[in-house]
Protein backbone atom coordinates (compact mmCIF):
# COMPACT_ATOMS: atom_id res chain seq x y z
CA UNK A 1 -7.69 7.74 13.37
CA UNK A 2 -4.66 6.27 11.36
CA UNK A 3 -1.46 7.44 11.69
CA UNK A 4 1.19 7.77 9.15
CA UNK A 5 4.87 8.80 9.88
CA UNK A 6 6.88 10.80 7.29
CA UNK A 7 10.75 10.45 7.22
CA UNK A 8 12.27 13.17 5.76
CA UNK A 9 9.24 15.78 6.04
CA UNK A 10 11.17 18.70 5.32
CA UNK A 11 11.29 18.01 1.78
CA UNK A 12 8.81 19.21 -1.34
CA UNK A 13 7.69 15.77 -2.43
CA UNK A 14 6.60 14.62 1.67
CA UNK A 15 4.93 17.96 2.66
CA UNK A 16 2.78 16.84 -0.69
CA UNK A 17 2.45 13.44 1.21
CA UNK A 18 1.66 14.99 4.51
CA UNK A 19 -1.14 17.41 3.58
CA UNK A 20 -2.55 14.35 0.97
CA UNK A 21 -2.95 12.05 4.07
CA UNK A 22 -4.27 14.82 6.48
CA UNK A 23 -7.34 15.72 4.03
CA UNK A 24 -7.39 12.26 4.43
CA UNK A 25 -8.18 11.96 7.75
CA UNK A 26 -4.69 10.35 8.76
CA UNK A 27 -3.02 11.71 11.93
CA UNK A 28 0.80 12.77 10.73
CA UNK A 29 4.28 11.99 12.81
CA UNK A 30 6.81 14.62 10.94
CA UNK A 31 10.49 13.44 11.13
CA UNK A 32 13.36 15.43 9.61
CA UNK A 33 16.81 16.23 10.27
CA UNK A 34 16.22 20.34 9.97
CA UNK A 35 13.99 21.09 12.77
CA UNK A 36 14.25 24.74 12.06
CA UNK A 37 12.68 23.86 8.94
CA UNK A 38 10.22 21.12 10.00
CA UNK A 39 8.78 23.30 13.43
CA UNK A 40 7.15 26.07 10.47
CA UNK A 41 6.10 22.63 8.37
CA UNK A 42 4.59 21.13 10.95
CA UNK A 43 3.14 24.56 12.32
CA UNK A 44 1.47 25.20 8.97
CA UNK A 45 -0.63 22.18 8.68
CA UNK A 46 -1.48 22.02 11.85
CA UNK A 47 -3.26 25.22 11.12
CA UNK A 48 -4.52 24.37 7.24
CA UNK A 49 -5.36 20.74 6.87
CA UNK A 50 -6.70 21.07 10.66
CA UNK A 51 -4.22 17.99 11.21
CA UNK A 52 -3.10 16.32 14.55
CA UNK A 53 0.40 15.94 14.06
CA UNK A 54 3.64 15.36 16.44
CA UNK A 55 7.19 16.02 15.18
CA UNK A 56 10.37 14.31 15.92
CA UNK A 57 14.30 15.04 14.61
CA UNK A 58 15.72 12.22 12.47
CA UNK A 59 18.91 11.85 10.71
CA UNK A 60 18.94 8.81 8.27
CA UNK A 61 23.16 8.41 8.76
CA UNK A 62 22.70 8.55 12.93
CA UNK A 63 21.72 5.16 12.82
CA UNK A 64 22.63 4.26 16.43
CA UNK A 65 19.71 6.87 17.06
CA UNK A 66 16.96 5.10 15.21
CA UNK A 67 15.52 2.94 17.73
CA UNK A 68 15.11 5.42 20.43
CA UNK A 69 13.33 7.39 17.79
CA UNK A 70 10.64 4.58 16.79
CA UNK A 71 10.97 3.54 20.49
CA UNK A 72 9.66 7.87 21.48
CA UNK A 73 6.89 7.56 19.25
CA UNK A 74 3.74 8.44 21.60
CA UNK A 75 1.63 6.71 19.21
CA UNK A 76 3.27 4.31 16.36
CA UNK A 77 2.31 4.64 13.25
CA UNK A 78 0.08 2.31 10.84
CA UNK A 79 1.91 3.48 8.11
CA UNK A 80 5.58 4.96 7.14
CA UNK A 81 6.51 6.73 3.84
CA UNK A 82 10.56 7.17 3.78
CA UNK A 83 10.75 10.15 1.01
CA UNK A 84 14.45 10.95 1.83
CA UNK A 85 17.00 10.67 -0.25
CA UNK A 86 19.85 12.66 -1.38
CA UNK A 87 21.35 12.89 -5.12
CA UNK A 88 25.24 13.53 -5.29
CA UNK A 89 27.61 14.81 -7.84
CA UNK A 90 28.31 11.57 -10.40
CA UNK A 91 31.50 13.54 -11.51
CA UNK A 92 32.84 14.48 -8.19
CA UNK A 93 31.78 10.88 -6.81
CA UNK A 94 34.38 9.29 -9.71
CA UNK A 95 37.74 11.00 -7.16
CA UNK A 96 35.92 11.77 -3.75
CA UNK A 97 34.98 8.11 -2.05
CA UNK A 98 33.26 10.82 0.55
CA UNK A 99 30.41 11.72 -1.72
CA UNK A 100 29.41 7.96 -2.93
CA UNK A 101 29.57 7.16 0.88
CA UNK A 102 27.00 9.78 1.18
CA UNK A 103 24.94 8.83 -1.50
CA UNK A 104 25.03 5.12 0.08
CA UNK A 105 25.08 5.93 3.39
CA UNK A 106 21.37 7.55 2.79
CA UNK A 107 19.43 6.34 -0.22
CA UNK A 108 20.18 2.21 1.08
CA UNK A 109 22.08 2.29 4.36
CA UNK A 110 19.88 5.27 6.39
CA UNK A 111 16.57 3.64 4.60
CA UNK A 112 17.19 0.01 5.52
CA UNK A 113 18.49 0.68 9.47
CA UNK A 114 15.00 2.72 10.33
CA UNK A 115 13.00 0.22 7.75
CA UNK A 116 14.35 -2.76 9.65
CA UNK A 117 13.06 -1.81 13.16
CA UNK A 118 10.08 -0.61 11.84
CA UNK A 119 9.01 -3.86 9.71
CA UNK A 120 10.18 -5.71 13.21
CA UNK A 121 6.93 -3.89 14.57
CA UNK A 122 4.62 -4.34 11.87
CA UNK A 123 5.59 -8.23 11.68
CA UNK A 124 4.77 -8.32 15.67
CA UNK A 125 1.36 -6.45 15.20
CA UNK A 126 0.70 -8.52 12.28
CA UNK A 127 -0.60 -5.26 10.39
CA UNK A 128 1.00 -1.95 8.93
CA UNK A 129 2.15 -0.30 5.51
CA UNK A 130 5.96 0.55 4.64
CA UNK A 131 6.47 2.61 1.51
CA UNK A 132 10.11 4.11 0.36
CA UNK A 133 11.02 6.02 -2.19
CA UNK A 134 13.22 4.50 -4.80
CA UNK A 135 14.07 5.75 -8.28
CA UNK A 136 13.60 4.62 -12.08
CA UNK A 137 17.93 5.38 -11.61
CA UNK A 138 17.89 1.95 -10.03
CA UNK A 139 16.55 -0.36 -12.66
CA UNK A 140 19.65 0.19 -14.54
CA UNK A 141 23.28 1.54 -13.96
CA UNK A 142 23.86 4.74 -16.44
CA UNK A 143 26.95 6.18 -16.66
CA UNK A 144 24.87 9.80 -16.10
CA UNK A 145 23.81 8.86 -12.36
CA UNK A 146 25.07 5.15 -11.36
CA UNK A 147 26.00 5.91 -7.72
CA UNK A 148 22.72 6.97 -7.10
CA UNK A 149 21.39 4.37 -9.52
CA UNK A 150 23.44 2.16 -7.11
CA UNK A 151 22.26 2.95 -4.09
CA UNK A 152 18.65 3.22 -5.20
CA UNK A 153 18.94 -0.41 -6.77
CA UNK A 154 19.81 -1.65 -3.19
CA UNK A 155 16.96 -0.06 -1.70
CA UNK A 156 14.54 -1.74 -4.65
CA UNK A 157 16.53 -5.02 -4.13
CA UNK A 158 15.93 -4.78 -0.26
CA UNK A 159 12.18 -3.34 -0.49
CA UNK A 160 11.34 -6.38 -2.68
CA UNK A 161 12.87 -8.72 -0.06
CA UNK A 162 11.17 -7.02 2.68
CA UNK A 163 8.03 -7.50 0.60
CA UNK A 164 8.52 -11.54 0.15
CA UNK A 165 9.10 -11.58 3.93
CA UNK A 166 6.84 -9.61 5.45
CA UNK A 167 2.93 -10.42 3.13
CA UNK A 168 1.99 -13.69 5.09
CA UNK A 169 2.20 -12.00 8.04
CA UNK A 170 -0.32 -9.08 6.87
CA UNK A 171 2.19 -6.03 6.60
CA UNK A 172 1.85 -3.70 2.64
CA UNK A 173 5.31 -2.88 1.42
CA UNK A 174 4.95 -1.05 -1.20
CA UNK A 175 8.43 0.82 -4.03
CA UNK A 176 7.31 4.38 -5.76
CA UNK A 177 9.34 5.50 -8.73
CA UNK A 178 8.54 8.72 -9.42
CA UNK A 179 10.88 9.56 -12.33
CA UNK A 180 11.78 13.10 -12.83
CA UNK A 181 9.68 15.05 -10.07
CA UNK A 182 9.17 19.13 -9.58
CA UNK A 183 11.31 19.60 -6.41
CA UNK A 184 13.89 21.66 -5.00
CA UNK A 185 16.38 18.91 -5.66
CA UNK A 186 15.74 18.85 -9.61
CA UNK A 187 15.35 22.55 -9.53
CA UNK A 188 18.60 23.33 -11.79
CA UNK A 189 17.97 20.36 -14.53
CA UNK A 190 16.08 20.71 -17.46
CA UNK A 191 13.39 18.19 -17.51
CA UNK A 192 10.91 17.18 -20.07
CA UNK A 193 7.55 18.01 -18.75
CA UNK A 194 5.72 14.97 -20.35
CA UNK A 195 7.52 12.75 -17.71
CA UNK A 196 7.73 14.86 -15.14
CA UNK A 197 5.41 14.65 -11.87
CA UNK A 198 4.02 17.01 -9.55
CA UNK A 199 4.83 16.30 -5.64
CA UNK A 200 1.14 16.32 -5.63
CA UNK A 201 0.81 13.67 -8.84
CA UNK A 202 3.40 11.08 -6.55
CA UNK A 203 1.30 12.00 -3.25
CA UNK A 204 -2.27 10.89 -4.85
CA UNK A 205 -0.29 7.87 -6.79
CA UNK A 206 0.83 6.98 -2.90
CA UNK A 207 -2.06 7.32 -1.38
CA UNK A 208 -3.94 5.40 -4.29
CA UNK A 209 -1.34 2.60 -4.06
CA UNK A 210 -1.90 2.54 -0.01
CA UNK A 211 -5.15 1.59 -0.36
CA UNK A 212 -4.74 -1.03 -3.19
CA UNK A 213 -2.26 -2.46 -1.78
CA UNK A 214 0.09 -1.95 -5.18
CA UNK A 215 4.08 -3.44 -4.72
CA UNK A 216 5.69 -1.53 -6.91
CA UNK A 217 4.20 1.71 -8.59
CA UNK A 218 5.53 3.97 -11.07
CA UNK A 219 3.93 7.85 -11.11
CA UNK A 220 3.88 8.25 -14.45
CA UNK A 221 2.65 5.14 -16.77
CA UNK A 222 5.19 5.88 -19.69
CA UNK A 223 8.26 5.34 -17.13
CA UNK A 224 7.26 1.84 -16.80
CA UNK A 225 7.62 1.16 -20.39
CA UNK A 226 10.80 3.73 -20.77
CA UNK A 227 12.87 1.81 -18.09
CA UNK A 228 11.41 -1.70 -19.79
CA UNK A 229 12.71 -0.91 -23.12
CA UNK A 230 16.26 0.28 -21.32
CA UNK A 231 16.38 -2.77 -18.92
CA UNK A 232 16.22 -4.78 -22.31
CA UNK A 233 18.92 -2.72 -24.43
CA UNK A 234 21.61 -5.62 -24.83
CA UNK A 235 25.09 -4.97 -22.90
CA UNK A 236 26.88 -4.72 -26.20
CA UNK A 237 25.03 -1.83 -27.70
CA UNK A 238 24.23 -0.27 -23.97
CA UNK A 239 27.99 0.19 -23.19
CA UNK A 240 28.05 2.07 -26.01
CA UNK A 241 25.26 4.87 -25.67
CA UNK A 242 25.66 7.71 -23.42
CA UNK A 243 22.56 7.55 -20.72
């Protein structure tokens, strides 16, 4: 039985992943910084989707901690989705440095210190699948959501790099761009439903993608094209408009 490890279970879009790969027949390893939230998580679909499942705590900004948490693993994992994230307030972020540390500190820093050790693993065992969130925000800087964009532009940037290193030696790393998504975290913003995803769209996209062996996937085919024809607005008229 494979195993997959989810960092950041606690959230709406990786309980979608976890009970996607449990149908599946995938053994899960829950991580999450909430363990009162992740012990009823893990509880449930242990009991629904029948899954074998362990659970450890994981803070993406503790990063002195993430070694001895890959290092506890009682069995390591064949495959890793990192689905955390955390989207900060643009306008506050312009006068508090604190909150576009945050943003940072999680969406590139938090991903790339676990990712690291992890792909250190996978290069020795010669086998293994990384996927990580990222985020249409990153394929261009908007004035509407740049520190985010930011941040999630490093983690593309470093995903891709991790990608060019790590193929000869037989490890999948593979970038999902969901676009908008149905979660708690877009909850409050007003989102066109033609491009907006289901947790449970981006799960079977993931899953599909895992066993293709895609690079870079977005959920929803019309974000591909959306982002192309912004990527290619020229700087002179793009300065201008108010994304």
């Amino acid at each position: 039985m494979k195993n997959v490890l989810i960092l950041g279970a606690t959230s709406d879009m990786a309980q979608a992943f976890a009970k996607k790969f449990a149908a599946e027949g995938w053994s899960l390893t829950l991580a999450a910084m909430e363990m009162d939230l992740l012990v009823p998580i893990a509880s449930d679909l242990k009991i629904r989707a029948d899954a074998e499942l362990q659970i450890r705590e994981f803070d993406a900004t503790k990063y002195d901690t993430h070694q001895a948490l890959y290092d506890s693993l009682e069995t390591k994992p064949d495959a890793v989705i990192a689905v955390f994230g955390y989207m900060g307030d643009q306008i506050e972020a312009r006068t508090v440095f604190a909150e576009v540390k945050r943003t940072i500190d999680i969406n590139f820093t938090g991903m790339a210190s676990i990712l690291g050790i992890i792909a250190n693993d996978f290069e020795k065992r010669g086998s293994g699948t990384i996927v990580a969130v990222s985020s249409v925000a990153g394929d261009r800087g908007r004035q509407s959501n740049y520190i985010y964009g930011s941040a999630k532009a490093g983690l593309t940037a470093y995903l891709s790099g991790l990608r060019n290193r790590l193929a000869k030696k037989g490890v999948h790393v593979m970038t999902v761009k969901p676009g908008f998504c149905n979660t708690k975290m877009t909850e409050n913003m007003d989102l066109p439903a033609a491009l907006t995803a289901s947790p449970e769209q981006v799960a079977d996209a993931v899953y599909k993608g895992v066993q293709k062996g895609s690079n870079t996937i977005y959920v929803l085919w019309m974000w591909r094209f959306i982002m192309l024809v912004i990527r290619h607005i020229p700087e002179c008229v793009f300065k201008k408009m108010g994304l």
